[in-house]
Protein backbone atom coordinates (compact mmCIF):
# COMPACT_ATOMS: atom_id res chain seq x y z
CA UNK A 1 44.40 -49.90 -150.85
CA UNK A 2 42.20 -48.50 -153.59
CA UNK A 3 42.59 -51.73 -155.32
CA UNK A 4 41.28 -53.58 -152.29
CA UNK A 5 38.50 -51.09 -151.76
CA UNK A 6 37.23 -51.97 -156.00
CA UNK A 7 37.75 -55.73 -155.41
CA UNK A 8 35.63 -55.57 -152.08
CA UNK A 9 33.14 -53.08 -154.10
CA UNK A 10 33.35 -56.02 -157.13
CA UNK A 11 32.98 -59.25 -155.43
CA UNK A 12 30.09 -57.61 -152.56
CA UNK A 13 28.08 -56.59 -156.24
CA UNK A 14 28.23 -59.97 -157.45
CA UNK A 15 26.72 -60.99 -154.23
CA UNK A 16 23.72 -58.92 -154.15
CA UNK A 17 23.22 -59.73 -157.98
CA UNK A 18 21.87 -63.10 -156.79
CA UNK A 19 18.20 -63.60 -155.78
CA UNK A 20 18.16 -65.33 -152.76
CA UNK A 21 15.31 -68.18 -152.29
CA UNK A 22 13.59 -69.72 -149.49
CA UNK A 23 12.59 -73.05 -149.32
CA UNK A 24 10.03 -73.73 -146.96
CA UNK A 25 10.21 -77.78 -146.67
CA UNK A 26 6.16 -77.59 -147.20
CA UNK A 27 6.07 -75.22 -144.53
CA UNK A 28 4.62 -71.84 -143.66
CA UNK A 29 7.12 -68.95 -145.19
CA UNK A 30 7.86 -66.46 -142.31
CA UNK A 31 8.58 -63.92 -144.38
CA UNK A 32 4.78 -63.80 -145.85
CA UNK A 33 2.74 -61.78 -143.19
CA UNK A 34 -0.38 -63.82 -141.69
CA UNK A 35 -2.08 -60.95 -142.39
CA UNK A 36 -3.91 -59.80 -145.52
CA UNK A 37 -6.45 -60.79 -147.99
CA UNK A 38 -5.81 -64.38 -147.01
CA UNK A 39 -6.86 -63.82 -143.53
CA UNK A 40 -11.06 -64.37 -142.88
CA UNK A 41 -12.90 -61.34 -141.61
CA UNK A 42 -15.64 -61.91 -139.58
CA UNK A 43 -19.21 -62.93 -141.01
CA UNK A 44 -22.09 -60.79 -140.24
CA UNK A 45 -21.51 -57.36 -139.02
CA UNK A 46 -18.18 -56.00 -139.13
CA UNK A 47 -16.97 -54.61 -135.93
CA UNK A 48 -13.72 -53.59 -137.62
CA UNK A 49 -11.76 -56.02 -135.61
CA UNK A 50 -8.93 -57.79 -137.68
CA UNK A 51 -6.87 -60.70 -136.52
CA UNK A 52 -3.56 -60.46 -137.65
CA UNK A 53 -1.98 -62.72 -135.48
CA UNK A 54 -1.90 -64.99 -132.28
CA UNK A 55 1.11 -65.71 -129.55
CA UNK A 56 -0.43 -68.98 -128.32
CA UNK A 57 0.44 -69.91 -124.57
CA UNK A 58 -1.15 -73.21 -122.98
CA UNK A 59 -0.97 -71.96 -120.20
CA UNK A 60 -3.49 -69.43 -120.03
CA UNK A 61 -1.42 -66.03 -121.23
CA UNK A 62 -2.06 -66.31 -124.91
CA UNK A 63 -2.35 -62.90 -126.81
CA UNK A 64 -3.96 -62.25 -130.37
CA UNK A 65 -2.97 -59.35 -132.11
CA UNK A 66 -6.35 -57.55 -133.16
CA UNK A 67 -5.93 -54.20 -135.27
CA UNK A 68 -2.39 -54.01 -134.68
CA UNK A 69 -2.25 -54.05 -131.08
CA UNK A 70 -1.97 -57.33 -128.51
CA UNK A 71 -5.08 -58.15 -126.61
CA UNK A 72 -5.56 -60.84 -123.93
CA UNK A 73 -8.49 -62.79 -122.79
CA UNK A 74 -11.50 -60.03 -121.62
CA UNK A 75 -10.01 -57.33 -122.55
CA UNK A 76 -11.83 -54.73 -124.86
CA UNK A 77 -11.15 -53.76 -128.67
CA UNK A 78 -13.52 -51.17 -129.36
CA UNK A 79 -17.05 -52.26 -128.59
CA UNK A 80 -15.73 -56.53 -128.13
CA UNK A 81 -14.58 -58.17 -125.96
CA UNK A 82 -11.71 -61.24 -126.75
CA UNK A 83 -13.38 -64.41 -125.00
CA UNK A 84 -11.30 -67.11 -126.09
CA UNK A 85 -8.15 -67.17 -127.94
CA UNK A 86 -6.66 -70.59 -128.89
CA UNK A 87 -3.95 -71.19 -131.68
CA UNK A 88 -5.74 -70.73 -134.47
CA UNK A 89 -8.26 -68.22 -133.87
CA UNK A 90 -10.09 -65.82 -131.34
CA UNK A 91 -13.32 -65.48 -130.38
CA UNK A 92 -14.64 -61.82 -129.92
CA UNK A 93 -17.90 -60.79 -128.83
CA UNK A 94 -19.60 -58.00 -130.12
CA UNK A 95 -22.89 -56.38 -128.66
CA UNK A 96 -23.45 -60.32 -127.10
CA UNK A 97 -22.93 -61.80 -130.10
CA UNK A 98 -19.38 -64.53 -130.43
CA UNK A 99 -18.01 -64.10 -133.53
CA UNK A 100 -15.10 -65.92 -134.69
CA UNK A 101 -11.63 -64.70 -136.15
CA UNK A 102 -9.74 -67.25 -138.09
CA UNK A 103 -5.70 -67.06 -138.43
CA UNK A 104 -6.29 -68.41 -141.76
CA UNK A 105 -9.21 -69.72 -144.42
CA UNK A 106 -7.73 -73.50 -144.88
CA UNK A 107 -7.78 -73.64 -140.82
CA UNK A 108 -11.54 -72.61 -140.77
CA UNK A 109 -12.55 -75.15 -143.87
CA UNK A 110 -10.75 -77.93 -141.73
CA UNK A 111 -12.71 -77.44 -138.46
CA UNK A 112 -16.39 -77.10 -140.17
């Protein structure tokens, strides 16, 4: 038994020894968080809303996760409002101004 017990301890060592890679197939990699200094903040006056993430439903019950918490459409974070959200970013509006929260930089270049 104590023999069994050092192989097991032996041969589970030589597992976690080797690095384990992902390869994404030119994709996204899920274990990189969206959020972070990759993600856009807002131009012009910072309300100190952050996107860090959006669950994108067609059919009207999308969320965006703002500051750590999930937010649907007119509902308040702080002093905005969310007015839109669509899959790649969310439009806030702060004091009457829209202001617009990008998922990610490349997504913003490719729109303007």
């Amino acid at each position: 038994m104590v023999v069994g017990v050092l192989l097991l301890i032996l041969v589970s060592s030589s597992f976690a020894a080797s690095e384990i890679v992902y390869d994404s197939g030119k994709r996204r990699d899920p274990f990189v968080p969206l959020t972070g200094e990759e993600n856009v903040s807002m131009s012009g006056r910072s309300s100190g809303v952050k996107l860090e993430g959006i669950i994108y439903d067609p059919g009207e019950r999308s969320m965006a996760i703002l500051n750590g918490k999930t937010y649907l459409k007119g509902e308040a974070v702080g002093d905005a409002t969310v007015v839109k959200i669509l899959k790649d970013h969310v439009v806030i509006s702060v004091d009457g101004e829209e202001k617009t929260l990008w998922i990610r930089e490349e997504e913003k270049i490719k729109v303007l």
